[in-house]
Protein backbone atom coordinates (compact mmCIF):
# COMPACT_ATOMS: atom_id res chain seq x y z
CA UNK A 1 100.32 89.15 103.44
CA UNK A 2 102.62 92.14 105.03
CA UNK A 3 100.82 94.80 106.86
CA UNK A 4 102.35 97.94 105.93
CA UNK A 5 100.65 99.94 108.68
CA UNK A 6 102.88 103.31 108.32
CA UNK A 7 100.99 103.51 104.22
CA UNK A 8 97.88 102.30 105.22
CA UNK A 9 98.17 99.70 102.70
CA UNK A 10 98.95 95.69 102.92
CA UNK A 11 101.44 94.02 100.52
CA UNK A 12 100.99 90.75 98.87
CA UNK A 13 103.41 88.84 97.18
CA UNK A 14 102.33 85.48 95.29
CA UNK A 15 103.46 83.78 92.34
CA UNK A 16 105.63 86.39 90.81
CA UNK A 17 103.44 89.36 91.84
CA UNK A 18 103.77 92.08 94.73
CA UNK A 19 100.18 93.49 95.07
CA UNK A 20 99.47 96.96 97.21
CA UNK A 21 96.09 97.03 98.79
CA UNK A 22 94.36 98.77 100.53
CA UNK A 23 90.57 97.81 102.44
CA UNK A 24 88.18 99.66 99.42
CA UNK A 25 91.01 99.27 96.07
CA UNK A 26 93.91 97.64 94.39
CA UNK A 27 96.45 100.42 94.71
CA UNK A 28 99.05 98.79 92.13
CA UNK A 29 101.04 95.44 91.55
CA UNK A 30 103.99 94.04 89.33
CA UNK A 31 104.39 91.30 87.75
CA UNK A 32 107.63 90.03 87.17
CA UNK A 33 109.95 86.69 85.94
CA UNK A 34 112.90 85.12 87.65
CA UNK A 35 115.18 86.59 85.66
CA UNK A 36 114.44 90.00 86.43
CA UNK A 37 111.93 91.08 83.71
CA UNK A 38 108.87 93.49 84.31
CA UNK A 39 106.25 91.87 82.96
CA UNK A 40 103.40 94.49 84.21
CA UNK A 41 103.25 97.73 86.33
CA UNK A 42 99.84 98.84 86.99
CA UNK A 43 99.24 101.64 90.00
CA UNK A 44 95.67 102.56 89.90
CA UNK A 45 95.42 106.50 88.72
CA UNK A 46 93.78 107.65 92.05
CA UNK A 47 97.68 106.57 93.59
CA UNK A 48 99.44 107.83 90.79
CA UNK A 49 102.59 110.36 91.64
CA UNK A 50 103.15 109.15 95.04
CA UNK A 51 106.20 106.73 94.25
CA UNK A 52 103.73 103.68 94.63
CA UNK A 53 105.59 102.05 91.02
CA UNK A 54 109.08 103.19 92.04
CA UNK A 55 108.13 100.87 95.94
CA UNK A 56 106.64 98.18 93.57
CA UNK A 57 110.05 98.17 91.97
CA UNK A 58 112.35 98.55 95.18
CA UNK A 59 110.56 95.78 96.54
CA UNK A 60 111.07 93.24 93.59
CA UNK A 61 114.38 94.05 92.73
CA UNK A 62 115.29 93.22 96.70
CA UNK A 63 113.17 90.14 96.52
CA UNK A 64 114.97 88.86 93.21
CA UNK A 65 118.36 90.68 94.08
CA UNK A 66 118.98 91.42 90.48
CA UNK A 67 118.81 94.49 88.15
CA UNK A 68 115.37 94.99 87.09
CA UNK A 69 114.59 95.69 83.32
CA UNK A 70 111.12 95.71 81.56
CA UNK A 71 109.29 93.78 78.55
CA UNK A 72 108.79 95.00 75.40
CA UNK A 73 106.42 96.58 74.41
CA UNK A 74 107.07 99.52 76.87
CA UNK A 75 104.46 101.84 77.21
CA UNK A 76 104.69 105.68 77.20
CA UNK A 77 104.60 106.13 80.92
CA UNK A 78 106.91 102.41 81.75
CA UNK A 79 109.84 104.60 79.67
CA UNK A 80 109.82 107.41 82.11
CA UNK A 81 109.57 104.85 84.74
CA UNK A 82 112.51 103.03 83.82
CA UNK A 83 113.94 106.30 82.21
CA UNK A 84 114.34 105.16 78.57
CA UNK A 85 113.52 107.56 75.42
């Protein structure tokens, strides 16, 4: 586990998935394949609009150091993530 003291938050990464906690709540994690697929974005609403999903994909596209793409199906709010129509 990282200790990301600056975001009062600490980061996990296991088994395919970077997790952002803090002490009371899950703030959000990703799961994701070795080849680059999003499997699942979750940031819990109370985080929401801070750029929490858009860190959980910085940091897993410089883990994997590969272009990032998601799953299908890709929900309403995962296409203005990844900026599809």
């Amino acid at each position: 586990m990282i200790n990301n003291s600056n975001n009062n938050y600490e980061i996990s990464d296991v088994d395919g998935v970077i997790t952002f906690k803090n002490k009371n709540t899950t703030i959000g994690f990703i799961r994701f394949n070795d080849n680059g697929e999003i499997e699942y974005i979750f940031v819990n609403p109370s985080f929401r609009k801070q750029g929490m999903a858009k860190k959980l994909l910085k940091l897993t596209g410089e883990k994997l150091k590969k272009d990032l793409s998601p799953q299908h199906p890709i929900s309403p709010l995962g296409k203005k993530l990844f900026n599809i129509d």
